[in-house]
Protein backbone atom coordinates (compact mmCIF):
# COMPACT_ATOMS: atom_id res chain seq x y z
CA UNK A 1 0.00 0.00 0.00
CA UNK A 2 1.42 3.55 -0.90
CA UNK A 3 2.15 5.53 2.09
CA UNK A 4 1.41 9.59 1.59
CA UNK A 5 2.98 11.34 4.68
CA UNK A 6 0.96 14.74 5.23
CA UNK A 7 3.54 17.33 7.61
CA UNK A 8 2.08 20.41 9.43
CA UNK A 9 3.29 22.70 12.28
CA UNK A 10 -0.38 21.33 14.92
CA UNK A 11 -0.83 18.73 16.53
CA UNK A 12 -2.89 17.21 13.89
CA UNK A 13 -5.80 17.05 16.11
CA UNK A 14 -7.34 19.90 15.03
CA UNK A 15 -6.79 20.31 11.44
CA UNK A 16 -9.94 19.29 9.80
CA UNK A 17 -8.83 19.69 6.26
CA UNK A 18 -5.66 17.70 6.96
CA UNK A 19 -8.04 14.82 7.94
CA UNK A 20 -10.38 14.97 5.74
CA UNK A 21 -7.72 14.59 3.19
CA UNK A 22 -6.41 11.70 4.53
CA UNK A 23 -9.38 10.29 5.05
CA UNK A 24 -10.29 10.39 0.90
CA UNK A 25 -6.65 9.13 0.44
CA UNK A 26 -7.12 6.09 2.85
CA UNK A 27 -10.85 5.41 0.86
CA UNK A 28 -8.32 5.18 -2.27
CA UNK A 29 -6.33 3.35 -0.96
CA UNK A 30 -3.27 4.94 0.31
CA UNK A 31 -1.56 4.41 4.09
CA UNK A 32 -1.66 8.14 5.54
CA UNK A 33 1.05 9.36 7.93
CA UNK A 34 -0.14 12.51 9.51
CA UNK A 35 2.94 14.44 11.43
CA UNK A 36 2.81 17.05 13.54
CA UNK A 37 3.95 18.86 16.91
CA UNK A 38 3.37 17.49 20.01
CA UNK A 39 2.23 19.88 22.51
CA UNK A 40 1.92 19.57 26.15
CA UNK A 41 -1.89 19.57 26.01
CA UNK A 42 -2.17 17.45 23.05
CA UNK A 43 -5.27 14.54 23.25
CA UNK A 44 -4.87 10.89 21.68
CA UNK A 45 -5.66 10.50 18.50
CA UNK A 46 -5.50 7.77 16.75
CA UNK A 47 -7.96 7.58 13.89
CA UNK A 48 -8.98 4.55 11.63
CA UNK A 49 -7.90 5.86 8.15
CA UNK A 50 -4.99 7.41 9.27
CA UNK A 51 -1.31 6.81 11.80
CA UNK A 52 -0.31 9.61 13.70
CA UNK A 53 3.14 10.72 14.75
CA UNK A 54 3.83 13.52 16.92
CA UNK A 55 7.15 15.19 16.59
CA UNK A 56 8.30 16.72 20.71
CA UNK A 57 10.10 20.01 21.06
CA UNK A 58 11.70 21.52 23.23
CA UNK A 59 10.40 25.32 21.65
CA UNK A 60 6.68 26.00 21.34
CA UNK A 61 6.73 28.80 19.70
CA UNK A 62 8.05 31.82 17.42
CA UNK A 63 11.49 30.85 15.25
CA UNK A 64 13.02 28.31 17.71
CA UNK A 65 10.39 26.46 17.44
CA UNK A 66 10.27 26.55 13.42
CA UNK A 67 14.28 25.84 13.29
CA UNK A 68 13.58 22.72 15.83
CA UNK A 69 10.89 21.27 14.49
CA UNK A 70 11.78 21.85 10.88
CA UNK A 71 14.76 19.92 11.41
CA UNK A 72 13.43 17.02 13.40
CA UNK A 73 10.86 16.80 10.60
CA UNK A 74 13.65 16.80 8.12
CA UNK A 75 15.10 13.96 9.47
CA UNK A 76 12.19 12.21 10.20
CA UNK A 77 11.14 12.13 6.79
CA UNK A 78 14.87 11.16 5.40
CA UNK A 79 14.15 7.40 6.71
CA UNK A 80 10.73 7.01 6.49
CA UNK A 81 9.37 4.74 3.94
CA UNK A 82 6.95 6.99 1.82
CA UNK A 83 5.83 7.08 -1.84
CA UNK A 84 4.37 10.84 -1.70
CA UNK A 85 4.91 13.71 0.75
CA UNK A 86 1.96 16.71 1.40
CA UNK A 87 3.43 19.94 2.84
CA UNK A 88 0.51 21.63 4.58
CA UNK A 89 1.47 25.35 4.41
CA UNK A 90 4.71 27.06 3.92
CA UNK A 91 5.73 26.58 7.62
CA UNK A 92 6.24 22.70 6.68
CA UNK A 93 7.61 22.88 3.11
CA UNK A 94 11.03 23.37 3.55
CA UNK A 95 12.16 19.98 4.64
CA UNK A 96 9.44 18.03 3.05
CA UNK A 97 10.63 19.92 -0.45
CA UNK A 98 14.64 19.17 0.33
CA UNK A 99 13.81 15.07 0.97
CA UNK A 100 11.67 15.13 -1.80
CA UNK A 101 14.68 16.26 -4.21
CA UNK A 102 16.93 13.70 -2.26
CA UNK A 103 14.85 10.80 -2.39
CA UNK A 104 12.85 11.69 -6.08
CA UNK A 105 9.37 11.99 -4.38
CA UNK A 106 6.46 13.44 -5.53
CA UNK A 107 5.15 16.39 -3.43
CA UNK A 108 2.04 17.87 -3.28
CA UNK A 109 1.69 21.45 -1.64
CA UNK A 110 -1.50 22.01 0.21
CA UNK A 111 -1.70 25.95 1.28
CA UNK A 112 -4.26 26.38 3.26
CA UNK A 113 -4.07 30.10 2.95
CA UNK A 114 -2.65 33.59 1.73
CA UNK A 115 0.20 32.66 4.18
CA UNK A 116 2.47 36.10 3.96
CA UNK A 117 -0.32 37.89 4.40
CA UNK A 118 -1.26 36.74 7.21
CA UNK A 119 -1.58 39.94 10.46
CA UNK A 120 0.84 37.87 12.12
CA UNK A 121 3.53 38.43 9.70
CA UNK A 122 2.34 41.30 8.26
CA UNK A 123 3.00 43.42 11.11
CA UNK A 124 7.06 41.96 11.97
CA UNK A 125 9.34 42.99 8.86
CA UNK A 126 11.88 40.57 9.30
CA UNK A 127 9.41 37.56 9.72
CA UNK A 128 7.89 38.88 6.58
CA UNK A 129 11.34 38.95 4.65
CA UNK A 130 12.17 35.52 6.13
CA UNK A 131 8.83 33.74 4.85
CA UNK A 132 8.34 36.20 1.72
CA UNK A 133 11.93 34.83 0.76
CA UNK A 134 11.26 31.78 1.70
CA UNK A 135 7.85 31.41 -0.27
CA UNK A 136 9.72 32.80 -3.43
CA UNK A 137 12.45 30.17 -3.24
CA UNK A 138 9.88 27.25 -3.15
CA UNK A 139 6.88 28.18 -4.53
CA UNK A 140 8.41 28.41 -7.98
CA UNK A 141 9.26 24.70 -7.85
CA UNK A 142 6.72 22.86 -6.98
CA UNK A 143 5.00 21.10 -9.42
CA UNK A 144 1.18 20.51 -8.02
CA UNK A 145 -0.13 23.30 -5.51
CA UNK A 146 -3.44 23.07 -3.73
CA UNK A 147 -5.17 25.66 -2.06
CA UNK A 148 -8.50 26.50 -0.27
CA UNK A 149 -10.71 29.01 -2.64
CA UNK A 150 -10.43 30.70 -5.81
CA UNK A 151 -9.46 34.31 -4.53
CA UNK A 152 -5.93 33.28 -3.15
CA UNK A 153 -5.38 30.87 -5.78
CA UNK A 154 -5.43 34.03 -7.87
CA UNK A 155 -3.46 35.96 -5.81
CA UNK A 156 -0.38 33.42 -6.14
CA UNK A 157 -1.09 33.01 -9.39
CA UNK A 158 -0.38 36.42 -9.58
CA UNK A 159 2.66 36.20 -7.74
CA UNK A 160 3.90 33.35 -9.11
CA UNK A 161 2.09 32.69 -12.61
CA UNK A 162 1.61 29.23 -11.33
CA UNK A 163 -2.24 27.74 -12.00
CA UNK A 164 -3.35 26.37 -8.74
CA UNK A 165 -5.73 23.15 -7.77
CA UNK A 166 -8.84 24.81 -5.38
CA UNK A 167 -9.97 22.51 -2.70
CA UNK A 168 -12.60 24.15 -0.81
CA UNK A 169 -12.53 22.79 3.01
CA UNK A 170 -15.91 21.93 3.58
CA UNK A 171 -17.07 19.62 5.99
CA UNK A 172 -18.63 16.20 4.82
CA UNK A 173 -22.18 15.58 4.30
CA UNK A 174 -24.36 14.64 6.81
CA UNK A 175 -28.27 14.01 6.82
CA UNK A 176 -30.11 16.25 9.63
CA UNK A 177 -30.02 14.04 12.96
CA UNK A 178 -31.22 14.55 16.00
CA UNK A 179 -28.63 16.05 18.50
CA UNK A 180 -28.04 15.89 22.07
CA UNK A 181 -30.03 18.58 23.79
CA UNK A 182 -28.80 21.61 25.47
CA UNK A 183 -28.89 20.70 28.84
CA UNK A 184 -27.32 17.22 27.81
CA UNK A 185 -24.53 19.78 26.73
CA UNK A 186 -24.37 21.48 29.85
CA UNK A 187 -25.77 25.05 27.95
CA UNK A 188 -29.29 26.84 28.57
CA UNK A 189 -32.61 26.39 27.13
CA UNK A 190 -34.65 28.70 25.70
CA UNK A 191 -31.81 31.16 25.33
CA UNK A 192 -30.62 31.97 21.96
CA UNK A 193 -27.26 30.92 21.38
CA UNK A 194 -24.85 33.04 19.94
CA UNK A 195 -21.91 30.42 18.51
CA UNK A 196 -18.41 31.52 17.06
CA UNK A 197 -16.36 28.54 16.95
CA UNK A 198 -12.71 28.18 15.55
CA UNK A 199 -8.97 26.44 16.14
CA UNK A 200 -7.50 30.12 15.43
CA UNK A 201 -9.07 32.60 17.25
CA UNK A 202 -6.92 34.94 16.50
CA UNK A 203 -5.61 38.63 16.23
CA UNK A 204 -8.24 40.64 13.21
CA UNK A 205 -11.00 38.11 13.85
CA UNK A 206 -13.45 40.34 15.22
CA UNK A 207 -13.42 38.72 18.15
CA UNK A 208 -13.07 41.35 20.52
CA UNK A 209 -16.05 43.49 18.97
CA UNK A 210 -18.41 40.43 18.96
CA UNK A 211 -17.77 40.64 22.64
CA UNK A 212 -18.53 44.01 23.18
CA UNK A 213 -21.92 43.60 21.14
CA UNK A 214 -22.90 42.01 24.28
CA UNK A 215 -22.67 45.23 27.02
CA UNK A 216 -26.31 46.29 28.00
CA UNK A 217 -25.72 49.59 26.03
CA UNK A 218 -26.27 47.66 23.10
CA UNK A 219 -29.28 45.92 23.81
CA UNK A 220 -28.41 42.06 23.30
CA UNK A 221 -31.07 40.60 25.76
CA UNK A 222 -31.18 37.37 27.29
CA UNK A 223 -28.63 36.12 24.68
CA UNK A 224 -25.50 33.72 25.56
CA UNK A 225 -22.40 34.02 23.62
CA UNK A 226 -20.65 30.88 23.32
CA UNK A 227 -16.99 31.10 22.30
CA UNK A 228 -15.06 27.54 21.47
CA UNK A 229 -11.72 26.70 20.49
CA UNK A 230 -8.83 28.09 20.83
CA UNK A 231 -6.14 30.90 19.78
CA UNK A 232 -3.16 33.14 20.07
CA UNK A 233 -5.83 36.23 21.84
CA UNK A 234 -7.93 33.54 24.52
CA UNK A 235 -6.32 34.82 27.40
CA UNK A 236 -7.19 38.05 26.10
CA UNK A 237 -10.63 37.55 25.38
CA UNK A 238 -10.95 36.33 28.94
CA UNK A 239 -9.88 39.21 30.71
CA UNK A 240 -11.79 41.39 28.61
CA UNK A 241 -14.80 39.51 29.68
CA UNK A 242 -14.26 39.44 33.32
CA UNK A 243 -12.92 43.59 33.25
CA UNK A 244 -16.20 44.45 31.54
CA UNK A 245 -18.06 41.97 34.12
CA UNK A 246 -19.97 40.16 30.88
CA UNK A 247 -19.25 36.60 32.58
CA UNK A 248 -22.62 35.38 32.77
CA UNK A 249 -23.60 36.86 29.10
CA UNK A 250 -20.10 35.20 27.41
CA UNK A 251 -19.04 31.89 28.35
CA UNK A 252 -15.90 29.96 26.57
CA UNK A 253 -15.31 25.98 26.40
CA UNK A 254 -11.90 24.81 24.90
CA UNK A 255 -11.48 22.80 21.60
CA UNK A 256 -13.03 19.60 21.41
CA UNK A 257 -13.30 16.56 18.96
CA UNK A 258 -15.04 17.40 15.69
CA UNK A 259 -18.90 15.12 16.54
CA UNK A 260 -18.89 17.12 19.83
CA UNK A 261 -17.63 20.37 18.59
CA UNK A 262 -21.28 20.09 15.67
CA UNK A 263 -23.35 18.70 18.67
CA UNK A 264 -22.77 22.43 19.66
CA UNK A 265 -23.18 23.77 16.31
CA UNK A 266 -26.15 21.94 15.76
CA UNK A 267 -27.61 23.67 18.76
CA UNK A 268 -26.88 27.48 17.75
CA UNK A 269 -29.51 29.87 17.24
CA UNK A 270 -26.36 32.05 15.12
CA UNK A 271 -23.02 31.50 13.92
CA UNK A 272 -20.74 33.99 14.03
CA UNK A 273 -17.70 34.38 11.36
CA UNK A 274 -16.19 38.07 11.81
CA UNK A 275 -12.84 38.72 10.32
CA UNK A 276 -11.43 41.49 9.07
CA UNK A 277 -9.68 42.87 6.15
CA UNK A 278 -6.96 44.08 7.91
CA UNK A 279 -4.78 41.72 6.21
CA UNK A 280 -4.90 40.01 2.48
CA UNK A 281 -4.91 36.48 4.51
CA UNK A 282 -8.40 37.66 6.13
CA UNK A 283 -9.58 39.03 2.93
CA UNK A 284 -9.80 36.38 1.13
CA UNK A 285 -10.56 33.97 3.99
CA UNK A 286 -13.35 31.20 3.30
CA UNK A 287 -13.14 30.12 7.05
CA UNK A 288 -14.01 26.49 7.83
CA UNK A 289 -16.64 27.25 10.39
CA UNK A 290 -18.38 29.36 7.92
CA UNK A 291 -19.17 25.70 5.97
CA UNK A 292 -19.61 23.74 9.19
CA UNK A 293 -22.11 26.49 10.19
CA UNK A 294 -24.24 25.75 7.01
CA UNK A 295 -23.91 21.85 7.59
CA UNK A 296 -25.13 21.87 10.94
CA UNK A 297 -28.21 24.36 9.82
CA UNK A 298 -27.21 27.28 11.75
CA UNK A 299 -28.14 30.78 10.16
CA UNK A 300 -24.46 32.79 9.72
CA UNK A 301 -23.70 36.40 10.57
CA UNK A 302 -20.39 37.11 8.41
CA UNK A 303 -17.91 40.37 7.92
CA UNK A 304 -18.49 41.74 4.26
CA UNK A 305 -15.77 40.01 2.96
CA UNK A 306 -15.94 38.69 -1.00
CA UNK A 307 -15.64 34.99 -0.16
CA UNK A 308 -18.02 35.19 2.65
CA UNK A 309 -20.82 37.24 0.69
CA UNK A 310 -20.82 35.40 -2.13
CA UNK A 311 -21.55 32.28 -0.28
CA UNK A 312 -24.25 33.77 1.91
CA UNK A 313 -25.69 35.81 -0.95
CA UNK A 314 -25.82 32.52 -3.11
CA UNK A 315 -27.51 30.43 -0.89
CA UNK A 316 -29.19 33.16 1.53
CA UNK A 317 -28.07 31.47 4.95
CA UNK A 318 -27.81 34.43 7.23
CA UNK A 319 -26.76 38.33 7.23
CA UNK A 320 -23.74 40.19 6.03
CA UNK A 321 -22.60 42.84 8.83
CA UNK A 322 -21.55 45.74 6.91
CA UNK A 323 -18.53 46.73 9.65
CA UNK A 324 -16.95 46.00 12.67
CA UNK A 325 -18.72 48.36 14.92
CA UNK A 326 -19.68 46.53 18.17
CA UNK A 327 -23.37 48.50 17.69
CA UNK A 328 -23.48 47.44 13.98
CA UNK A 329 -22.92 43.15 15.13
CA UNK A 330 -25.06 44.21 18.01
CA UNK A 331 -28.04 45.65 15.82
CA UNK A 332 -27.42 42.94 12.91
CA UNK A 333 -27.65 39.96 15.93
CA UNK A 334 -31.02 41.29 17.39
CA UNK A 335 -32.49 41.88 14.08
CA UNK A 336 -31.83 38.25 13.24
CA UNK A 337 -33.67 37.11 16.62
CA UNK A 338 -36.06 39.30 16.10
CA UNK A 339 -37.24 37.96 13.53
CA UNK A 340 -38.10 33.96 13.38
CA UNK A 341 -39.34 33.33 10.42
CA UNK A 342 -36.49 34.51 8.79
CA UNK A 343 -34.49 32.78 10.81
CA UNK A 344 -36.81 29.44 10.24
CA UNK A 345 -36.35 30.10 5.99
CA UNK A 346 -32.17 30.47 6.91
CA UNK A 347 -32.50 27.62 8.99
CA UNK A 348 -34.08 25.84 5.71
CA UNK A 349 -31.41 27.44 3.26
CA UNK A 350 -28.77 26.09 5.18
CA UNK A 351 -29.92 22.22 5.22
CA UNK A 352 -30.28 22.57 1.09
CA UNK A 353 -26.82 24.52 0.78
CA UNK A 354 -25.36 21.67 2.73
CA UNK A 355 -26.49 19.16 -0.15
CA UNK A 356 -24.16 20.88 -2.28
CA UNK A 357 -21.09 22.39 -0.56
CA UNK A 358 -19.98 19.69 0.75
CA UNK A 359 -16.62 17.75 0.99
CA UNK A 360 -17.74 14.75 -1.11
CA UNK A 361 -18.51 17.21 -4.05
CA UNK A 362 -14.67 18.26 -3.76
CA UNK A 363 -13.23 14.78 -3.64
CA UNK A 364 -13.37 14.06 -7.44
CA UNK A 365 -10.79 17.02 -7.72
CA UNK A 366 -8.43 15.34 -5.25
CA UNK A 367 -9.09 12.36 -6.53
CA UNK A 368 -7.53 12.98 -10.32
CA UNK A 369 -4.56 15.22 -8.40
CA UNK A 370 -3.64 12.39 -6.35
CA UNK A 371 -3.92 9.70 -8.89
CA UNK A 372 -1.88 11.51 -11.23
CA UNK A 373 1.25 11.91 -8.71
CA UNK A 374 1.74 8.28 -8.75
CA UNK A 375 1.00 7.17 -11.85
């Protein structure tokens, strides 16, 4: 059986594309290796379609940890049987692009966004230079590039004049069960449910504002905001909740496996997607929990960003906020509950949508990429 080894800087946990992608290649017929980082606070996981190796480091974050664990990986991968290699973003593709040169692999790059232009980089110049140079060096060379939506693959191609495959990440189908309740969950009935769910909750996310939507000045009543996952702001977000006393109004639960994490979904009244285009990264951003949303049949209130409204418009699953103002998300989330059968005909929208954007309708496109790399 052909082993593909998919690399990426998480603890593979997580990363719901990365799975899902191994998942299609083990229904093929490959042997997925997924490697990652193993953090102090990372869960077992062993999945059926897929083995799992965790690299440890000493560094858990910023370049040391980059250097470290882009060296173990490189020797990891040196002397271990594969037949293709995935880099997952340009944080991995160093090593996995020097042992594919020494040991004549294919390689398949998977970017799973804009990555320099990303507010994290944007705002450091020399981390900028660094993966700017880095990114020019590479991405010239490799032969089949995947990424997540058609805006960024234009972007690079206008970078780089390279034609890019588009995987949209979009959760897999699944018919309309019924869910564990509320209380089962541990949240309250009979109190809409404000959801914005995400593994980066981070810095331009809008975040911060959808929290202040919720002081009594704006007039949010008896409303829960229910924040899960995690992020590089959390402890952050946390204080501002306690300093502006909002802790019975916003509560937060930490990442959990994907089947819990849509139990949760499932039970939204709205979910939230807010970023901003502060950077080109969040421009262009088709966020994940934008599609698991949809799936799970929860109306959406999005930033008026061109990936976002063009999915909402098409479909009509929700409103489009048209800024950032905290009295803007305030005034677009009460007119949403205030209104139910709206909400009912969104609710409706999003079941139908979910027949069509859905990860099964991407697999024949990774199917003829994949089956072409080892032909």
């Amino acid at each position: 059986m052909n082993r593909v080894i998919f690399t990426v800087t998480n603890d593979v946990f997580t990363d719901q594309r990365v799975n899902k992608m191994a998942q299609t290649l083990h229904d093929m017929g490959f042997h997925p290796l997924l490697v990652g980082v193993k953090r102090p606070d990372s869960p077992p996981f062993n999945p059926a379609y897929a083995s799992v190796k965790r690299i440890s480091v000493i560094f858990q974050k910023g370049f040391l940890f980059y250097a470290e664990f882009n060296l173990k990986l490189f020797f990891f991968l040196l002397f271990t049987k594969v037949h293709l290699l995935v880099a997952n973003d340009l944080d991995t593709l160093l090593p996995v692009h020097l042992v594919a040169r020494l040991r004549r692999k294919p390689l398949v790059y998977d970017t799973h966004e804009y990555f320099t232009g990303s507010p994290e980089i944007e705002d450091r110049p020399f981390r900028r230079w660094f993966w700017k140079s880095l990114e020019k060096y590479l991405f010239p060379r490799q032969k089949t590039i995947i990424t997540v939506n058609e805006s960024i693959a234009a972007l690079y191609e206008k970078d780089f004049g390279k034609k890019l495959h588009v995987v949209r990440n979009m959760p897999r189908y699944r018919k309309p069960v019924e869910m564990p309740s509320r209380t089962e969950l541990g949240l309250p009935e009979g109190l809409p449910l404000i959801l914005l769910q995400g593994s980066g909750i981070n810095v331009n996310r809008g975040t911060e504002e959808l929290i202040e939507a919720f002081l009594p000045e704006y007039g949010i009543r008896d409303a829960l905001l229910l924040i899960i996952g995690d992020g590089n702001v959390m402890e952050q977000l946390r204080e501002k909740v306690r300093d502006q006393h909002l802790e019975k109004r916003v509560r937060f639960l930490p990442k959990m496996p994907y089947e819990q994490l849509m139990q949760h979904t499932s039970n939204a009244t709205i979910g939230v997607s807010l970023d901003k285009p502060g950077s080109l990264n969040y421009l262009y951003s088709l966020p994940n929990k934008l599609f698991d949303y949809i799936m799970a049949g929860t109306p959406v209130l999005v930033s008026d960003l061109p990936e976002l409204r063009r999915i909402v418009e098409k479909y009509q699953v929700g409103k489009i906020s048209k800024n950032h103002d905290p009295s803007q998300i305030a005034l677009c989330i009460k007119e949403m509950l205030n209104d139910p059968e709206q909400l009912s005909r969104w609710r409706s929208n999003c079941l139908e949508a979910a027949k069509e954007i859905n990860w099964e309708k991407e697999e024949g496109v990774i199917r003829g990429i994949y089956e072409r790399q080892l032909r």
